[in-house]
PDB file of N, CA and C in Angstrom:
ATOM      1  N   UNK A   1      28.140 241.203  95.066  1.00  0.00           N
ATOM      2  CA  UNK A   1      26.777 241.231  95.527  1.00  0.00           C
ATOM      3  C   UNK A   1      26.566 240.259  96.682  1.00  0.00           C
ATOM      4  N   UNK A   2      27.079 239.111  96.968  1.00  0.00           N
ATOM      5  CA  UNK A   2      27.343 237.844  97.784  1.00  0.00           C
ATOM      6  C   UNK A   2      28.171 238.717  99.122  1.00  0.00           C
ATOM      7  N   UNK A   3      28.836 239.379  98.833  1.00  0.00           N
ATOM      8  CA  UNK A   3      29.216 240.256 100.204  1.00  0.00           C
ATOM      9  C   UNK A   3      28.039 240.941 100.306  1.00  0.00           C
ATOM     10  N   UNK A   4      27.622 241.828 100.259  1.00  0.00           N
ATOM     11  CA  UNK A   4      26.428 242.929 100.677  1.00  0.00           C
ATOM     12  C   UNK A   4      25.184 242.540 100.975  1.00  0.00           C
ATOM     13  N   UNK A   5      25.212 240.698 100.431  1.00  0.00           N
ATOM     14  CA  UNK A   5      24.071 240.598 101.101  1.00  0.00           C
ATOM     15  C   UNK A   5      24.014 239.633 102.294  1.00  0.00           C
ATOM     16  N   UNK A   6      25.054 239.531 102.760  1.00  0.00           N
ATOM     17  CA  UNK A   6      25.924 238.653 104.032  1.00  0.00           C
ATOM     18  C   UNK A   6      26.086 239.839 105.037  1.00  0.00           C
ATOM     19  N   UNK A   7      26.719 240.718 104.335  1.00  0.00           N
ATOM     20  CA  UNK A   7      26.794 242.027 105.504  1.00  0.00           C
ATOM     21  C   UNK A   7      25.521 242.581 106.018  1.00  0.00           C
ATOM     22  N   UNK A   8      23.989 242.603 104.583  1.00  0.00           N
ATOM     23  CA  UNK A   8      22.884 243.070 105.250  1.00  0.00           C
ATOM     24  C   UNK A   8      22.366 242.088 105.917  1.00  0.00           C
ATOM     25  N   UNK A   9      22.369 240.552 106.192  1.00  0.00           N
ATOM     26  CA  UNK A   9      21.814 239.627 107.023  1.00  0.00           C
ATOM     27  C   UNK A   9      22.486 239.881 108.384  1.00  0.00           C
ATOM     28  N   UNK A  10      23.469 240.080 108.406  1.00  0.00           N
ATOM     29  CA  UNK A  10      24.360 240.074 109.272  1.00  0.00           C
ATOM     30  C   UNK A  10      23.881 241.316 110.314  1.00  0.00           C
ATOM     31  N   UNK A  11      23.607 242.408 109.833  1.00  0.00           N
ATOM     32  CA  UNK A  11      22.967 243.590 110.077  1.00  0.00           C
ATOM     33  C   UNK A  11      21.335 243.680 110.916  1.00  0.00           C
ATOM     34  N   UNK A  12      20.867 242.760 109.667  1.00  0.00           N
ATOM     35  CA  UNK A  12      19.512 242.419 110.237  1.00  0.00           C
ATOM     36  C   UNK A  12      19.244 241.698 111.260  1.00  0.00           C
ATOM     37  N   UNK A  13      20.312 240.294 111.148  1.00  0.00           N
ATOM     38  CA  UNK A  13      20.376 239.937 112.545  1.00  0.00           C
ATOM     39  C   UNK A  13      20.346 240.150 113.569  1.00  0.00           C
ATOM     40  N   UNK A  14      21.512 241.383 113.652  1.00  0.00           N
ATOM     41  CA  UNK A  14      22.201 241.949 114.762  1.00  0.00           C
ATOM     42  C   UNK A  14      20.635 242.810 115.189  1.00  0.00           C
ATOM     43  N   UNK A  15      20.225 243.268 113.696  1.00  0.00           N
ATOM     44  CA  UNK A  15      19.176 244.225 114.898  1.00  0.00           C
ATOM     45  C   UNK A  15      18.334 243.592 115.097  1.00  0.00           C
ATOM     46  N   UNK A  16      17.342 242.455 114.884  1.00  0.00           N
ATOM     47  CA  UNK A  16      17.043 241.338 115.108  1.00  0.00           C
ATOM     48  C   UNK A  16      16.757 240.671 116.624  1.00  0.00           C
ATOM     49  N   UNK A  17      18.227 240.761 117.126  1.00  0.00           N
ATOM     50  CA  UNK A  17      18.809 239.837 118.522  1.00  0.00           C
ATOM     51  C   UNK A  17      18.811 241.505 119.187  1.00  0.00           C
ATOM     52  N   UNK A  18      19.290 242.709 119.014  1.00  0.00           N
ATOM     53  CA  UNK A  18      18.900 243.443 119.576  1.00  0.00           C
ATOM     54  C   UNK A  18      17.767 244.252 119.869  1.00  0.00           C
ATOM     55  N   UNK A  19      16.561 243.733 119.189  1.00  0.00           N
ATOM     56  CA  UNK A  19      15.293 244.630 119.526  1.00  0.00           C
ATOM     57  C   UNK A  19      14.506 242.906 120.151  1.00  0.00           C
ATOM     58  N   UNK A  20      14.801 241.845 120.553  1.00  0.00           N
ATOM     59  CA  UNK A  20      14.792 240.971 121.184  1.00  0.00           C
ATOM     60  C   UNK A  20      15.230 241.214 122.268  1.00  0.00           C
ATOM     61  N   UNK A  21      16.156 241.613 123.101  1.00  0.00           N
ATOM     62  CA  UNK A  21      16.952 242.327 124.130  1.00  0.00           C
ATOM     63  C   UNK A  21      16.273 242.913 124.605  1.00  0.00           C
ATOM     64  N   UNK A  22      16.005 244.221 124.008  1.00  0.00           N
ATOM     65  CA  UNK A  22      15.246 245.487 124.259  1.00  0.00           C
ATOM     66  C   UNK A  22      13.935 245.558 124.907  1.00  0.00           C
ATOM     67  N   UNK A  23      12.822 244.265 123.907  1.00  0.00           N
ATOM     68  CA  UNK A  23      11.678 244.204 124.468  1.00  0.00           C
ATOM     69  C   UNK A  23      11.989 243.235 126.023  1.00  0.00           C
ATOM     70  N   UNK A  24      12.677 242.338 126.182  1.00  0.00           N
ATOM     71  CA  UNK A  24      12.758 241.806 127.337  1.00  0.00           C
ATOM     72  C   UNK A  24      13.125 242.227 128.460  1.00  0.00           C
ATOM     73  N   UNK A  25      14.404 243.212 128.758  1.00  0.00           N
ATOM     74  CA  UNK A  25      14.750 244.531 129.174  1.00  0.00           C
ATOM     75  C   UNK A  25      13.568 245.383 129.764  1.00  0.00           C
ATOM     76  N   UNK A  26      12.783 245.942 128.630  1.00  0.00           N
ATOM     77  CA  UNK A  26      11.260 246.583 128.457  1.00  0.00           C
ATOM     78  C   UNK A  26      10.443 245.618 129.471  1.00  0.00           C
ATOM     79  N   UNK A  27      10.370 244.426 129.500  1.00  0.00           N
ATOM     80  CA  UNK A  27       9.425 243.440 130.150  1.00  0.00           C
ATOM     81  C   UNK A  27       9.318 243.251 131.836  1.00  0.00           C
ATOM     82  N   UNK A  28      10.922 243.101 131.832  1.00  0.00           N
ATOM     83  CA  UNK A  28      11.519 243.120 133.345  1.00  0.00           C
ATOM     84  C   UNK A  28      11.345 244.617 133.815  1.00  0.00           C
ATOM     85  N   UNK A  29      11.615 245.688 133.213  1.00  0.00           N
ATOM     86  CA  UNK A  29      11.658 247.023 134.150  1.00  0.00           C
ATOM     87  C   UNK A  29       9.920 246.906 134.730  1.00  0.00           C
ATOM     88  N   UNK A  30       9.448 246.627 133.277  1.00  0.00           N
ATOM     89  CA  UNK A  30       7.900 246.739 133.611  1.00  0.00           C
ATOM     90  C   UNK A  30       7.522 246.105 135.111  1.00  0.00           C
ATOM     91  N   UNK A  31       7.333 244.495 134.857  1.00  0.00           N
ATOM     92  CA  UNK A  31       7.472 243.904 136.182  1.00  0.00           C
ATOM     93  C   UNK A  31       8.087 244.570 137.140  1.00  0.00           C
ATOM     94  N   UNK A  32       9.143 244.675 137.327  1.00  0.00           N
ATOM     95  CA  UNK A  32       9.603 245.725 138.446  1.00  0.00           C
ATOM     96  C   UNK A  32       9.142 247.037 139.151  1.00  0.00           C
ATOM     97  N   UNK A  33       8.765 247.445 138.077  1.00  0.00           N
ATOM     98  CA  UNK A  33       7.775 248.977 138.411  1.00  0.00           C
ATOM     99  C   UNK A  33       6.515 248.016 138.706  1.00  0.00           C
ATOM    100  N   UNK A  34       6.106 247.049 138.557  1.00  0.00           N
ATOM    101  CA  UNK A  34       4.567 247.117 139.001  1.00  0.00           C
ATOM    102  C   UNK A  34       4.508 246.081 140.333  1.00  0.00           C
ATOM    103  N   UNK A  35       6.165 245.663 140.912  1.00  0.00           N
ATOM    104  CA  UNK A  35       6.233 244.999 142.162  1.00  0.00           C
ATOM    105  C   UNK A  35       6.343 246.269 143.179  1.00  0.00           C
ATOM    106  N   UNK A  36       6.918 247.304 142.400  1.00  0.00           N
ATOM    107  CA  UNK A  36       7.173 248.314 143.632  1.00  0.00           C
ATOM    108  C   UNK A  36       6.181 249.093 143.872  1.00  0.00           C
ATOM    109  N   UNK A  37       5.186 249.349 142.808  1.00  0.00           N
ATOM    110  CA  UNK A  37       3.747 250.379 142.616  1.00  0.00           C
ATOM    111  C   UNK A  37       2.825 249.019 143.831  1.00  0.00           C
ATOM    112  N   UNK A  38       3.081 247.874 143.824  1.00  0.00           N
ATOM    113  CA  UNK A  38       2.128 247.586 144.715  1.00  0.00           C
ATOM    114  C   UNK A  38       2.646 247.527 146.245  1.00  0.00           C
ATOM    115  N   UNK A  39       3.800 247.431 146.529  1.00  0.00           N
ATOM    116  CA  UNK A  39       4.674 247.564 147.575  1.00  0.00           C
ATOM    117  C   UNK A  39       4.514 248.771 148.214  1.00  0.00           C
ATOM    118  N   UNK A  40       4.562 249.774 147.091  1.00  0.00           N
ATOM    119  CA  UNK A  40       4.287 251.081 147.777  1.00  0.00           C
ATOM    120  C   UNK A  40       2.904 251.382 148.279  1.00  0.00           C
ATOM    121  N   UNK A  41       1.806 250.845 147.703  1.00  0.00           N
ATOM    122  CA  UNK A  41       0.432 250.657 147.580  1.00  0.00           C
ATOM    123  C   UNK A  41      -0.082 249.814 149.264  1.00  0.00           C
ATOM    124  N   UNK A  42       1.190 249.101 149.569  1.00  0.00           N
ATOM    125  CA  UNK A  42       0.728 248.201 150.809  1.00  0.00           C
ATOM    126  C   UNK A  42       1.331 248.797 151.822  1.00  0.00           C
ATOM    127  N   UNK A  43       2.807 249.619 151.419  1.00  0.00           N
ATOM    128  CA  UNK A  43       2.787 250.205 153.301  1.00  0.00           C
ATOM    129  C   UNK A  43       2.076 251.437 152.828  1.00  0.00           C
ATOM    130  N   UNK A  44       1.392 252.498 152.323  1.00  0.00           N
ATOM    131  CA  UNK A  44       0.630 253.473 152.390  1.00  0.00           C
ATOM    132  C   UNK A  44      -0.412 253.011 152.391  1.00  0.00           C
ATOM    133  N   UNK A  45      -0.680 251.690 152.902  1.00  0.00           N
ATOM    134  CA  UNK A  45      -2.249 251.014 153.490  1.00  0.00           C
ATOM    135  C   UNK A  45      -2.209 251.431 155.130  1.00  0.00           C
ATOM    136  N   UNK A  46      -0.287 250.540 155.378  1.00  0.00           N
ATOM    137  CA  UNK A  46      -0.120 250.043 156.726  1.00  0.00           C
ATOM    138  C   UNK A  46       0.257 251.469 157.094  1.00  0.00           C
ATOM    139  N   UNK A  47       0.914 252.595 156.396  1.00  0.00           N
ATOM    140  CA  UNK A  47       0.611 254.003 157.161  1.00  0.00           C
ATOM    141  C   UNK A  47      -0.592 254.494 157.596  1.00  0.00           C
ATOM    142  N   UNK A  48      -1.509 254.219 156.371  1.00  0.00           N
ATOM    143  CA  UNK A  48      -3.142 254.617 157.580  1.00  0.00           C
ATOM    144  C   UNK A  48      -3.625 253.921 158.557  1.00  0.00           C
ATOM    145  N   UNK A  49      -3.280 252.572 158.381  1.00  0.00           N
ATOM    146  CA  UNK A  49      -3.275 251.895 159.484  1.00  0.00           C
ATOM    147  C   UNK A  49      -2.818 252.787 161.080  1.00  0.00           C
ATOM    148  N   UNK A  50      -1.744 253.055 160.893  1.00  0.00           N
ATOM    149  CA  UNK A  50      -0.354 253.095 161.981  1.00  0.00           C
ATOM    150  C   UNK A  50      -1.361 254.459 162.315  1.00  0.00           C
ATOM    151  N   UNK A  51      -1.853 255.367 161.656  1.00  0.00           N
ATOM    152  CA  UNK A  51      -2.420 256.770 161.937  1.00  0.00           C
ATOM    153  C   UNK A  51      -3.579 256.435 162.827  1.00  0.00           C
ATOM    154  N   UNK A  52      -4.129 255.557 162.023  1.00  0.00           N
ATOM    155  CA  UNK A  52      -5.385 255.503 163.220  1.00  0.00           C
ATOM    156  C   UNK A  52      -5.440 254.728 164.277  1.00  0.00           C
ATOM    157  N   UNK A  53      -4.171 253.765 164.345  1.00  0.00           N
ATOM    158  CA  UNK A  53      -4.088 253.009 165.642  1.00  0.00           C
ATOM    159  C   UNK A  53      -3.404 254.637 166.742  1.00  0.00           C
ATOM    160  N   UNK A  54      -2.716 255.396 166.025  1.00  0.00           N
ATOM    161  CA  UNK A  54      -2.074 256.257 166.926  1.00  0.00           C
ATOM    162  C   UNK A  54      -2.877 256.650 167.490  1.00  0.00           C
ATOM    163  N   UNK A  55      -4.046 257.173 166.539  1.00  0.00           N
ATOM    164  CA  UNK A  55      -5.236 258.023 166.764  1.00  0.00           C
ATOM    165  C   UNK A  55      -5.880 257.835 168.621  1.00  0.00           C
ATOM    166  N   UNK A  56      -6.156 256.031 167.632  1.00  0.00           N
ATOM    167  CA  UNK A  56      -7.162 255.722 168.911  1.00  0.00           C
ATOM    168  C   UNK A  56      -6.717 255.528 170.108  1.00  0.00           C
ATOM    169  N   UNK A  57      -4.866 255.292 170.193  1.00  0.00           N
ATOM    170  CA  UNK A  57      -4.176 254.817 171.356  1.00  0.00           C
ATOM    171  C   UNK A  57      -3.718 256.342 172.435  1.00  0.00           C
ATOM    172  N   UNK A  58      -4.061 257.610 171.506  1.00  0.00           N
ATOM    173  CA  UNK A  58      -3.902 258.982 172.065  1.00  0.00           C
ATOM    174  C   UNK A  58      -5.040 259.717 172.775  1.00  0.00           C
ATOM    175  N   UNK A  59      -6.435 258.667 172.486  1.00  0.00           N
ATOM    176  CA  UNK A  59      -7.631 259.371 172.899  1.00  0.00           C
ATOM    177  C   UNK A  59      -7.710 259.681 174.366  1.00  0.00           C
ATOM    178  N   UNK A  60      -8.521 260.951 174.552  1.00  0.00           N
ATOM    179  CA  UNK A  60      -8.688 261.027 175.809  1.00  0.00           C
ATOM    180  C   UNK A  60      -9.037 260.016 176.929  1.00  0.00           C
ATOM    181  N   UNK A  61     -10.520 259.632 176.361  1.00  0.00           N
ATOM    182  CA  UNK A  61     -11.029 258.554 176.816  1.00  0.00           C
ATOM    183  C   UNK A  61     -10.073 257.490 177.417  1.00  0.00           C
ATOM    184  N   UNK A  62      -9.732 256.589 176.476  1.00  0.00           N
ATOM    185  CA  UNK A  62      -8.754 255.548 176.935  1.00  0.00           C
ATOM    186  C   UNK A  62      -7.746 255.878 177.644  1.00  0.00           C
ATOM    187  N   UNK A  63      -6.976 257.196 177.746  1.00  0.00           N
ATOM    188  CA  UNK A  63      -5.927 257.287 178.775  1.00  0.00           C
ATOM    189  C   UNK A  63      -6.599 257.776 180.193  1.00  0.00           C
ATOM    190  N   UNK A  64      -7.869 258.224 179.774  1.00  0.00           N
ATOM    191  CA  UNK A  64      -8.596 258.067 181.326  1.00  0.00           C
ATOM    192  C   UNK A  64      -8.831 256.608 181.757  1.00  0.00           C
ATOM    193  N   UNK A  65      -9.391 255.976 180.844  1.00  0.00           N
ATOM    194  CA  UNK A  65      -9.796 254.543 181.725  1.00  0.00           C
ATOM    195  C   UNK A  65      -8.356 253.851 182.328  1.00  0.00           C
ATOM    196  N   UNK A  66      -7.340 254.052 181.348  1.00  0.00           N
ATOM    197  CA  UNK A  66      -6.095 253.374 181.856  1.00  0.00           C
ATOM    198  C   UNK A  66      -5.528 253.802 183.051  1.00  0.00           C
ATOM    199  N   UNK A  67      -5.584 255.462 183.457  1.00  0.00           N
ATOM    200  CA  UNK A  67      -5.037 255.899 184.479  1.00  0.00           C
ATOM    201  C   UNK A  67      -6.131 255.262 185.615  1.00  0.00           C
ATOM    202  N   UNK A  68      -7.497 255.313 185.598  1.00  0.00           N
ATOM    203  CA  UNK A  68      -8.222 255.009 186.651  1.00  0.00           C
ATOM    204  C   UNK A  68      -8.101 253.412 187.211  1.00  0.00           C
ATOM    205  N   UNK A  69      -8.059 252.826 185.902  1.00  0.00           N
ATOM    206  CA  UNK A  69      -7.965 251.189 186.098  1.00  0.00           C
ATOM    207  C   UNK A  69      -6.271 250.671 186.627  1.00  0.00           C
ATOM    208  N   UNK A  70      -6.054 250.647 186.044  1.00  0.00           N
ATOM    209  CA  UNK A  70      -4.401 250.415 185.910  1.00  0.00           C
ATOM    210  C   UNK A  70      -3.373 251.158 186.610  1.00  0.00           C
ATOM    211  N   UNK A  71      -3.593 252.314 186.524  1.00  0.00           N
ATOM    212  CA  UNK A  71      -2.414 253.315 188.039  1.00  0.00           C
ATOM    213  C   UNK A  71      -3.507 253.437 189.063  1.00  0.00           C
ATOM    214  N   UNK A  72      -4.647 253.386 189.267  1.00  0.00           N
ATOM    215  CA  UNK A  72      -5.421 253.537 190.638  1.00  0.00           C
ATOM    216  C   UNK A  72      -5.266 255.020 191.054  1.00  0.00           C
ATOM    217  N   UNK A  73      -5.892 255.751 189.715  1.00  0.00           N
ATOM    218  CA  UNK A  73      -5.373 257.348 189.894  1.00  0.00           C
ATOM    219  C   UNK A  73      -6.944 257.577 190.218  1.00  0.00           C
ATOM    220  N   UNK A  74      -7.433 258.615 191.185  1.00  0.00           N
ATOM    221  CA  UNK A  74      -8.367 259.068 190.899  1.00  0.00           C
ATOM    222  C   UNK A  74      -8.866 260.563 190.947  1.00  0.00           C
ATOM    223  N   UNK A  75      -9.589 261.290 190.636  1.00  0.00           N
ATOM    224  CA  UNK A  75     -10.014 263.073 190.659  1.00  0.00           C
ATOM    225  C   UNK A  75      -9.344 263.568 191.675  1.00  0.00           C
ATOM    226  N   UNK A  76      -8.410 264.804 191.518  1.00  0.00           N
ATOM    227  CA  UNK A  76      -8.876 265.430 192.769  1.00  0.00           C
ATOM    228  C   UNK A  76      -9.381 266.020 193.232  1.00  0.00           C
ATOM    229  N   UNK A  77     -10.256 266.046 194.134  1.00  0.00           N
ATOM    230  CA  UNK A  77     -11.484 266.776 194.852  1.00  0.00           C
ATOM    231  C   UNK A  77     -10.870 267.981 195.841  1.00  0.00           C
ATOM    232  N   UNK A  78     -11.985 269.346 195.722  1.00  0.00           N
ATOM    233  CA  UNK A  78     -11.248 270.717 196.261  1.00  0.00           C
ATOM    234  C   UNK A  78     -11.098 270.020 197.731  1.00  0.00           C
ATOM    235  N   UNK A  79     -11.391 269.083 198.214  1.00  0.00           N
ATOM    236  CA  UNK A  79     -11.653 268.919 199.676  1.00  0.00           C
ATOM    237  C   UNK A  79      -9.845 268.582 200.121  1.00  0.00           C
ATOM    238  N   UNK A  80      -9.254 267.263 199.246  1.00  0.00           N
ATOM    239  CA  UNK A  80      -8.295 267.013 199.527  1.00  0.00           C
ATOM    240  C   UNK A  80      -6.579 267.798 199.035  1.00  0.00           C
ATOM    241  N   UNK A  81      -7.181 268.942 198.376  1.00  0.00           N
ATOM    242  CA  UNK A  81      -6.133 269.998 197.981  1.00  0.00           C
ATOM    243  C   UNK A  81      -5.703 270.440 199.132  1.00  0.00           C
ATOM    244  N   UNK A  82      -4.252 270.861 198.999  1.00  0.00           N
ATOM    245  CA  UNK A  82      -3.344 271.679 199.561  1.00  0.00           C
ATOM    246  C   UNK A  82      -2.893 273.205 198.827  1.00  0.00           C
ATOM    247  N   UNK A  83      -3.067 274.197 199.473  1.00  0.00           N
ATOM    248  CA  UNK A  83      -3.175 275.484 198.934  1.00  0.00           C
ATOM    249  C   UNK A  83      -1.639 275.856 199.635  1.00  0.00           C
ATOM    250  N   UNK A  84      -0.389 276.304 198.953  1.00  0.00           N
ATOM    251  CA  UNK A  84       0.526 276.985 199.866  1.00  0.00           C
ATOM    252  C   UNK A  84       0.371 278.021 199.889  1.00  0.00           C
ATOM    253  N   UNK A  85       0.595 279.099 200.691  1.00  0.00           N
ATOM    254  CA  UNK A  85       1.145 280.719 200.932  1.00  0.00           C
ATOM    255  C   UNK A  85       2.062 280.913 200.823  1.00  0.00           C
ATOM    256  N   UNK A  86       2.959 281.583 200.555  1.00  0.00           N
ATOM    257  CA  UNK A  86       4.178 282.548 200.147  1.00  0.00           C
ATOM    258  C   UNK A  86       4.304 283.622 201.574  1.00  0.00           C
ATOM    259  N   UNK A  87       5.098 283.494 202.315  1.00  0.00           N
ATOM    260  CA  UNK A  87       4.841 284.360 203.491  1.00  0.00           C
ATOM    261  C   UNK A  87       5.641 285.976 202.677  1.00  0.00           C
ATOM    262  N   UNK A  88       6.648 285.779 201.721  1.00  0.00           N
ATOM    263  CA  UNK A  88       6.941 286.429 201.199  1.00  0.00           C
ATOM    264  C   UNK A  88       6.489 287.655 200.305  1.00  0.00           C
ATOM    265  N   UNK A  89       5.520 287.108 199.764  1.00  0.00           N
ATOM    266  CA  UNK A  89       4.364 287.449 198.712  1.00  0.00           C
ATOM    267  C   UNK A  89       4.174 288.745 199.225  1.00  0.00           C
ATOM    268  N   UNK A  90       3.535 289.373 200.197  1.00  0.00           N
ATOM    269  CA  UNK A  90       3.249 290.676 200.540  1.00  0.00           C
ATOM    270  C   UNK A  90       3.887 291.383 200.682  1.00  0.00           C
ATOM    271  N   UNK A  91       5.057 291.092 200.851  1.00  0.00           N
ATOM    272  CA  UNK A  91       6.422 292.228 200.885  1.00  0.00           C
ATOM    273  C   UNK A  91       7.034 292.265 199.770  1.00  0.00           C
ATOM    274  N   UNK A  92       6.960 291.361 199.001  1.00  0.00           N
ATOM    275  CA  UNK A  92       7.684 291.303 198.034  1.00  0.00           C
ATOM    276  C   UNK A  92       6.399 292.488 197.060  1.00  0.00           C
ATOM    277  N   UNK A  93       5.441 292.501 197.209  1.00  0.00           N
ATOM    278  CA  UNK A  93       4.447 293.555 196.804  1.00  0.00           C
ATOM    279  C   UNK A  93       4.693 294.702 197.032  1.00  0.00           C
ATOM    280  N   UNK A  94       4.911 295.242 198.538  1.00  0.00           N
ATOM    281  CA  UNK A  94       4.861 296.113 198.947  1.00  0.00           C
ATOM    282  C   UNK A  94       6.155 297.082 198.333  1.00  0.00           C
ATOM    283  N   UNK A  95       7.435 296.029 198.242  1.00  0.00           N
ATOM    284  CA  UNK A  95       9.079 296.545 198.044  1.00  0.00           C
ATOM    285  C   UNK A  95       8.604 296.921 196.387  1.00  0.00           C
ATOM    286  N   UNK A  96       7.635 296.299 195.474  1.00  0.00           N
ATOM    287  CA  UNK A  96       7.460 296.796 194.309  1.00  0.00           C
ATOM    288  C   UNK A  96       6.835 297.871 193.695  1.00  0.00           C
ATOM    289  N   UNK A  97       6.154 298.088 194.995  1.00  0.00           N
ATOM    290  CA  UNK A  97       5.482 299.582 195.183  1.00  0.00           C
ATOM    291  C   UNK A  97       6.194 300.515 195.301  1.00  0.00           C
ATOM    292  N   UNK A  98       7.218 300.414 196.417  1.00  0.00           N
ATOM    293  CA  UNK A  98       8.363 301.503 196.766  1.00  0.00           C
ATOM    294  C   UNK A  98       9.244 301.810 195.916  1.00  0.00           C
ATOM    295  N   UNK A  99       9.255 301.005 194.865  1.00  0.00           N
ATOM    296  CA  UNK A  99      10.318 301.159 193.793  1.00  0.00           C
ATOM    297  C   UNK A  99       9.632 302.225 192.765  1.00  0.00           C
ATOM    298  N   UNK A 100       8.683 302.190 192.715  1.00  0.00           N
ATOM    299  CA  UNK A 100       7.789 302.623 191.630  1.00  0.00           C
ATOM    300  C   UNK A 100       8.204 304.447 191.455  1.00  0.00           C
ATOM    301  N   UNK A 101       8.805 305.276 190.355  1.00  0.00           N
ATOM    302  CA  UNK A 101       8.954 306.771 190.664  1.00  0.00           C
ATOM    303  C   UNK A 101       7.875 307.355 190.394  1.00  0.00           C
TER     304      UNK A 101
END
């Protein structure tokens, strides 16, 4: 009887020191999952961030003021256009006509 009840302490122990393990194990994953749930939580802040800085850095507006201010770009007006002709253009019409059955 002095054996069996050395072997069940022994037993109990063991499971004892192993459900001691287990919950601590259990403790750390926890912590871990709730460093990465907020990690993930802070760059899917700094992604909306990044969206709306894109946003505002793509607007029309501002790449007008930048071209006007900063390259010294300004409209062009029908006055200072250049129109080319094609001296080609009419024959090249005409030869598409002749082709025609």
């Amino acid at each position: 009887m002095g054996r069996l009840c050395i072997v069940v302490a022994a037993l109990l122990m063991s499971s004892a020191v192993s459900l001691v393990t287990a919950r601590f194990q259990s403790r750390q994953l926890f912590v871990a999952s709730e460093r990465l749930d907020s990690k993930a939580r802070e760059l899917e802040i700094d992604w909306r961030r990044l969206q709306l800085e894109r946003a505002e850095q793509a607007r029309n507006a501002r790449i007008d003021e930048i071209a006007r201010d900063d390259l010294k770009m300004v409209p062009v007006s029908p006055s200072s256009t250049i129109y080319i002709t094609s001296a080609s253009a009419p024959s090249a019409v005409s030869n598409a006509a002749g082709r025609n059955p």
